[in-house]
C-alpha atoms as a PDB file:
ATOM      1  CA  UNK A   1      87.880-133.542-173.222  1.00  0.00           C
ATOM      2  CA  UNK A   2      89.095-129.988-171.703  1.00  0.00           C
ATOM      3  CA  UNK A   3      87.779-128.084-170.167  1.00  0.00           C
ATOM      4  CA  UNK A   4      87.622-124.390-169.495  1.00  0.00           C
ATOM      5  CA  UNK A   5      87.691-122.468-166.271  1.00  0.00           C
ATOM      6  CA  UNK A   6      88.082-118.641-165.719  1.00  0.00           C
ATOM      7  CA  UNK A   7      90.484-117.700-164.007  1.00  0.00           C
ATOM      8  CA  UNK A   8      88.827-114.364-162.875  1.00  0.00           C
ATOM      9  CA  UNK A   9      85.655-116.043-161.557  1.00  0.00           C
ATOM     10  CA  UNK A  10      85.910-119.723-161.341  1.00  0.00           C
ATOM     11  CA  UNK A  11      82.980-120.257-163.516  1.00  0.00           C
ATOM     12  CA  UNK A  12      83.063-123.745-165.962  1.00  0.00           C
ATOM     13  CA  UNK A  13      82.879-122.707-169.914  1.00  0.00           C
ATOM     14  CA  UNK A  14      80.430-124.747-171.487  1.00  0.00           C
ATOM     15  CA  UNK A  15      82.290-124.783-174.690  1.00  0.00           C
ATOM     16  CA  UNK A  16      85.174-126.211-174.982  1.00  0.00           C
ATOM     17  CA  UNK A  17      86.378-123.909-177.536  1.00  0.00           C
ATOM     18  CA  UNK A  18      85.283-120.781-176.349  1.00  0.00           C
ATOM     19  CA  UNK A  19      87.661-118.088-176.087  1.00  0.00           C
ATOM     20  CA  UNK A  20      86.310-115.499-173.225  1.00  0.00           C
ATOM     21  CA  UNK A  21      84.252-116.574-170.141  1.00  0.00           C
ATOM     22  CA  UNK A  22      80.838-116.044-170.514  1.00  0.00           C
ATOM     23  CA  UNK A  23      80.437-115.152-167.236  1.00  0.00           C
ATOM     24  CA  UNK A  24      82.451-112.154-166.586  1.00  0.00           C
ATOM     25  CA  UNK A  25      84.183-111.658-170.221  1.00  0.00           C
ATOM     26  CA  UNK A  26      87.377-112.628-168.921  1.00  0.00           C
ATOM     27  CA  UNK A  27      89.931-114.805-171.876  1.00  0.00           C
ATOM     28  CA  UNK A  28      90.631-118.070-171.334  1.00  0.00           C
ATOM     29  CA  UNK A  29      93.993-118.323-173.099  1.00  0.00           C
ATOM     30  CA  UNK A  30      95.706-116.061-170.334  1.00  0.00           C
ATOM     31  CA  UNK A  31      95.583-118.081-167.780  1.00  0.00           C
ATOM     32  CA  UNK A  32      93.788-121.796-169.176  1.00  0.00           C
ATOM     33  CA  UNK A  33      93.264-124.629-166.536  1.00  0.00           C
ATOM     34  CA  UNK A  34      92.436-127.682-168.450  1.00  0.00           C
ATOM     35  CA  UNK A  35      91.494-130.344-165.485  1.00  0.00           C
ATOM     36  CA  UNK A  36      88.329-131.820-164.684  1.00  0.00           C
ATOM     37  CA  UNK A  37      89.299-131.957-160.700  1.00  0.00           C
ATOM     38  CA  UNK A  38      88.673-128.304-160.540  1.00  0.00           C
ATOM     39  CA  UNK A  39      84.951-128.448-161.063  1.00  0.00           C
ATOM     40  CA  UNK A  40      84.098-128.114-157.222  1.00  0.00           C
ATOM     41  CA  UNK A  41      86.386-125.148-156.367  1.00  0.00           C
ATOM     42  CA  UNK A  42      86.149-124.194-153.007  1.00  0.00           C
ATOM     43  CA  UNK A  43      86.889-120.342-151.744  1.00  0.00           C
ATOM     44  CA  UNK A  44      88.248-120.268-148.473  1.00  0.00           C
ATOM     45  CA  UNK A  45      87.517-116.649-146.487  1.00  0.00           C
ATOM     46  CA  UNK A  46      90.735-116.377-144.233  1.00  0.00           C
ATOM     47  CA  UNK A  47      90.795-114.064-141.154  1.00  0.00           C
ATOM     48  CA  UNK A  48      93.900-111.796-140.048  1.00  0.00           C
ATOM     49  CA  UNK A  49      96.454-113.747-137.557  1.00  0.00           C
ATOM     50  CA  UNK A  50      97.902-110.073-137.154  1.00  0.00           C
ATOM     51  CA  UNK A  51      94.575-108.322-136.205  1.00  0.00           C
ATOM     52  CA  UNK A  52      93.909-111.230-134.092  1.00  0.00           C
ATOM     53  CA  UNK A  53      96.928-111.067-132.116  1.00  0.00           C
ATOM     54  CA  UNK A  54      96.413-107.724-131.889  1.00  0.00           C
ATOM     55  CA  UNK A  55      92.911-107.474-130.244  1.00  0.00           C
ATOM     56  CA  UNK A  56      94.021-109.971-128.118  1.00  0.00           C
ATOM     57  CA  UNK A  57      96.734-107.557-127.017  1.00  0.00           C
ATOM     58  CA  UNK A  58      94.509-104.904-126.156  1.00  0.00           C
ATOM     59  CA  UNK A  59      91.391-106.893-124.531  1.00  0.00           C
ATOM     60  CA  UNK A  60      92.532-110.378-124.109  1.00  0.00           C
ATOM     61  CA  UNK A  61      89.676-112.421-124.914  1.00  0.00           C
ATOM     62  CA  UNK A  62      88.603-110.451-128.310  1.00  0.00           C
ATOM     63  CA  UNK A  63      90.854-112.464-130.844  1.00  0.00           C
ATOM     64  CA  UNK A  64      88.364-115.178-129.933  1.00  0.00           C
ATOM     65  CA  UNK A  65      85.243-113.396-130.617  1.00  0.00           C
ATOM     66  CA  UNK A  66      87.047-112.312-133.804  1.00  0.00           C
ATOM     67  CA  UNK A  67      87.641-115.409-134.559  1.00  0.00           C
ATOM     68  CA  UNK A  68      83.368-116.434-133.802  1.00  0.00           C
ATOM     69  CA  UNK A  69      84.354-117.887-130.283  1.00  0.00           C
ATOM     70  CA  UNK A  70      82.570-115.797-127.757  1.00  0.00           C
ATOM     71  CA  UNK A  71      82.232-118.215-125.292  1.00  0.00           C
ATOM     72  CA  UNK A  72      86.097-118.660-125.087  1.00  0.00           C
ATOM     73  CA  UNK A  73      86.479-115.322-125.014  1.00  0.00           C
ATOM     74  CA  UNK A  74      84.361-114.184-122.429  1.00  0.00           C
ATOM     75  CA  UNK A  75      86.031-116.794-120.496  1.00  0.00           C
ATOM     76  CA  UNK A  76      89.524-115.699-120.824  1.00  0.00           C
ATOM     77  CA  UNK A  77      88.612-111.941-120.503  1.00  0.00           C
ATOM     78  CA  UNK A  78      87.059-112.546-117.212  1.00  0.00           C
ATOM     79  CA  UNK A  79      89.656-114.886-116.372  1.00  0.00           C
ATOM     80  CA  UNK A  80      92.290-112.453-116.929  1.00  0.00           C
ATOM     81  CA  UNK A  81      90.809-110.124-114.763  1.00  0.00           C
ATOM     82  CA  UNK A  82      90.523-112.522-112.331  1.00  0.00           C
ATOM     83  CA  UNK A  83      93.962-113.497-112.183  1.00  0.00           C
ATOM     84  CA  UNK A  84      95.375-110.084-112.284  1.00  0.00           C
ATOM     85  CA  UNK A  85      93.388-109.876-108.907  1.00  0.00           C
ATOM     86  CA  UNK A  86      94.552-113.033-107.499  1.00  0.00           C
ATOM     87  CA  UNK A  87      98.298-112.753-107.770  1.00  0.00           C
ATOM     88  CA  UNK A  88      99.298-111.502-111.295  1.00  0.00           C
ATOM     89  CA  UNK A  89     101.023-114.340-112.543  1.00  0.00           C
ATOM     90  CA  UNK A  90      97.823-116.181-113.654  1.00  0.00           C
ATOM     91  CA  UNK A  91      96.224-113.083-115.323  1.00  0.00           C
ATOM     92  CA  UNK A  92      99.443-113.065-117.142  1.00  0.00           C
ATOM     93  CA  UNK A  93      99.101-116.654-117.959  1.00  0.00           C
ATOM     94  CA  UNK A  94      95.673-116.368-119.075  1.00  0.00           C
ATOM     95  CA  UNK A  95      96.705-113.527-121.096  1.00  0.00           C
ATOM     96  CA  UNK A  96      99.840-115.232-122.615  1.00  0.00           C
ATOM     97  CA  UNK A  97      97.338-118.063-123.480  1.00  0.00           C
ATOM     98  CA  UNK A  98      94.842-115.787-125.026  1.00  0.00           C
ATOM     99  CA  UNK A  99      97.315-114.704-127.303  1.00  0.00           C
ATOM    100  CA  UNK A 100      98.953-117.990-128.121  1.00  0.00           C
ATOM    101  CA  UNK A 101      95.372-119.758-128.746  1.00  0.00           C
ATOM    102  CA  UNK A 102      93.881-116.583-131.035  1.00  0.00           C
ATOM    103  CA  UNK A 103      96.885-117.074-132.892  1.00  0.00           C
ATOM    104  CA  UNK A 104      96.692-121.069-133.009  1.00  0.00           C
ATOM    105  CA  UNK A 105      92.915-120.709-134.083  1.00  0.00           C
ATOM    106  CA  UNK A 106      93.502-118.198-136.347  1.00  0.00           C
ATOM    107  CA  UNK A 107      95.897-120.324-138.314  1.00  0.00           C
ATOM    108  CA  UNK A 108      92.997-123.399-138.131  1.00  0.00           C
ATOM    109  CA  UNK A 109      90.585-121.339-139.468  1.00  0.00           C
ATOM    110  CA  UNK A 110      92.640-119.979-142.839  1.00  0.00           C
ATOM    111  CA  UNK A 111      93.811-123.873-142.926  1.00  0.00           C
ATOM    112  CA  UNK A 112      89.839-125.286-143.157  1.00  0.00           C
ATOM    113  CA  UNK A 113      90.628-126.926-139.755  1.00  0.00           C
ATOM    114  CA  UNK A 114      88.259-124.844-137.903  1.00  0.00           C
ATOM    115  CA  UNK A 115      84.781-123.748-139.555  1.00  0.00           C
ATOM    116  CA  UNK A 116      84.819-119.595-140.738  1.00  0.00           C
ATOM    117  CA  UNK A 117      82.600-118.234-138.557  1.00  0.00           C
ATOM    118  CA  UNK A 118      81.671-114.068-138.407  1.00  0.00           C
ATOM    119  CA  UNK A 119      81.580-112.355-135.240  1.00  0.00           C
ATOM    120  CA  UNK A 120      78.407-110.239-135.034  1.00  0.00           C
ATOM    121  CA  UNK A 121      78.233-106.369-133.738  1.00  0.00           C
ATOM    122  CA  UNK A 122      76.588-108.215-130.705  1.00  0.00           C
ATOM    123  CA  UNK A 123      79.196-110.524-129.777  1.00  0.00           C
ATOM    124  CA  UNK A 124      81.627-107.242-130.223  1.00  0.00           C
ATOM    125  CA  UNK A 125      79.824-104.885-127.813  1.00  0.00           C
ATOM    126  CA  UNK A 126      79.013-107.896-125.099  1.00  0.00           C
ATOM    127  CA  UNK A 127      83.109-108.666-125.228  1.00  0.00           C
ATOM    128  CA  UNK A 128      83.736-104.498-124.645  1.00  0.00           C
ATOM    129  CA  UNK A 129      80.743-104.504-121.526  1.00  0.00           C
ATOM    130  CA  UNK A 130      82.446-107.233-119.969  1.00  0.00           C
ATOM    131  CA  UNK A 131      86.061-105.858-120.935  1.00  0.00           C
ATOM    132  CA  UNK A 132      84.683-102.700-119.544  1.00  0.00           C
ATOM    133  CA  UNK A 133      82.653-103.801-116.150  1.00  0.00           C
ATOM    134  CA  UNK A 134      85.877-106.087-115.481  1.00  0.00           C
ATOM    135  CA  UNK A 135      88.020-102.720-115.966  1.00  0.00           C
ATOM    136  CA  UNK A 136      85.591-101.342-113.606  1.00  0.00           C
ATOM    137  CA  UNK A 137      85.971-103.686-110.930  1.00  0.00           C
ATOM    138  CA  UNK A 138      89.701-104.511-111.064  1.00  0.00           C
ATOM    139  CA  UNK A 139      90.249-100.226-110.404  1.00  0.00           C
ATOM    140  CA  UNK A 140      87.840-100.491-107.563  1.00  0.00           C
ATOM    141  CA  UNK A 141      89.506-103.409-106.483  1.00  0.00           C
ATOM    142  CA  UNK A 142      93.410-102.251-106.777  1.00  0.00           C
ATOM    143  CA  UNK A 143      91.860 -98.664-105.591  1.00  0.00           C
ATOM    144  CA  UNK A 144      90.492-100.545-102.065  1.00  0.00           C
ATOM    145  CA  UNK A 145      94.003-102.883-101.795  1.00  0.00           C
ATOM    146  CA  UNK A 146      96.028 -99.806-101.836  1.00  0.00           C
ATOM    147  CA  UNK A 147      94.153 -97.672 -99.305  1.00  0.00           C
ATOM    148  CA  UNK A 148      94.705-101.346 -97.065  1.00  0.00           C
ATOM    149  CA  UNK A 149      98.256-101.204 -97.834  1.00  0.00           C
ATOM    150  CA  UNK A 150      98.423 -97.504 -96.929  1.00  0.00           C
ATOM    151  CA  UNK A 151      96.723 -97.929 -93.779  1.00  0.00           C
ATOM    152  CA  UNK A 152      99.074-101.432 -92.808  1.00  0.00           C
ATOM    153  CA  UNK A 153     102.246 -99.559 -93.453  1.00  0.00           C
ATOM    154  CA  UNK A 154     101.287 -96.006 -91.636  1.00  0.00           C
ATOM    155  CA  UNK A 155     100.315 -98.489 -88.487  1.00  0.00           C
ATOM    156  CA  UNK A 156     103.561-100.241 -89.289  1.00  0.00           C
ATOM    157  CA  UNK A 157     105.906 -97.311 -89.353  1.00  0.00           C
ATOM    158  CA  UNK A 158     104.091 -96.062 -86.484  1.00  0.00           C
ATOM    159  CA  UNK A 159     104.868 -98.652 -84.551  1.00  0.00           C
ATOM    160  CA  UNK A 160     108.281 -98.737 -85.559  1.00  0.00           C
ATOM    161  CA  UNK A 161     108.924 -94.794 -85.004  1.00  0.00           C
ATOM    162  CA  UNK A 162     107.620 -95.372 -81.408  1.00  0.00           C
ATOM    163  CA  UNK A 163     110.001 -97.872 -80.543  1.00  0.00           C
END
């Protein structure tokens, strides 16, 4: 026996020799899919590996709680801050892996691997406070290392002037 799926909205015809969808209105005969292992159709929602990458970019950290991960990405947005304090290199690192793992999940999620999960206004504004108090503090931070640095290499140059 065949039977009848629409191809516009997935929904099983009753009939098997009906001619439009009863459903939506849609006609069978343009696009006809006679199987019985299409009666538990699953729709997949995908996410964007470009946007992503790209928030990710901009606030490393963010491509995770686009991706429903706000745990991870509070993590690795504080964590970049942090190593951009330390030396650099590891806030680059952290950064380079922000990027590489938003991308990685993003692909899991579109394949089913991962479960779809939406990110909620709320995890969006906590990511941009912490984004933004991390900002904050690195400034201060870089602001108070350079006035150091200032003061070393006037008493430096001093000292080297006098000799």
């Amino acid at each position: 026996m065949a039977n009848n799926f629409c191809s516009a909205c997935g929904k099983k015809s009753d009939e098997p020799d009906a001619n439009y969808c009863a459903g939506c209105g849609s006609s069978f005969h343009s696009s006809q899919t006679e199987s019985t292992s299409h009666e538990n159709v699953v729709y997949v929602k995908q996410k964007s590996v470009f946007v992503s990458i790209i928030l990710s970019i901009f606030i490393p950290g963010s491509g995770q709680v686009y991706n429903g991960n706000l745990k991870k990405g509070l993590v690795l947005c504080i964590g970049f801050y942090l190593g951009l304090l330390a030396l650099v290199i590891p806030g680059i690192i952290v950064w380079i892996y922000a990027l590489y793992n938003a991308y990685k999940e993003t692909g899991n999620i579109n394949k089913g691997l991962l479960p779809f999960i939406e990110p909620t206004p709320t995890d969006a504004v906590i990511i941009y406070i912490a984004d933004f108090v991390m900002l904050t503090f690195a400034y201060i931070a870089f602001y108070i290392l350079a006035i150091f640095m200032f003061a070393f290499m006037r008493g430096f140059m001093s000292a080297f002037m006098a000799v």
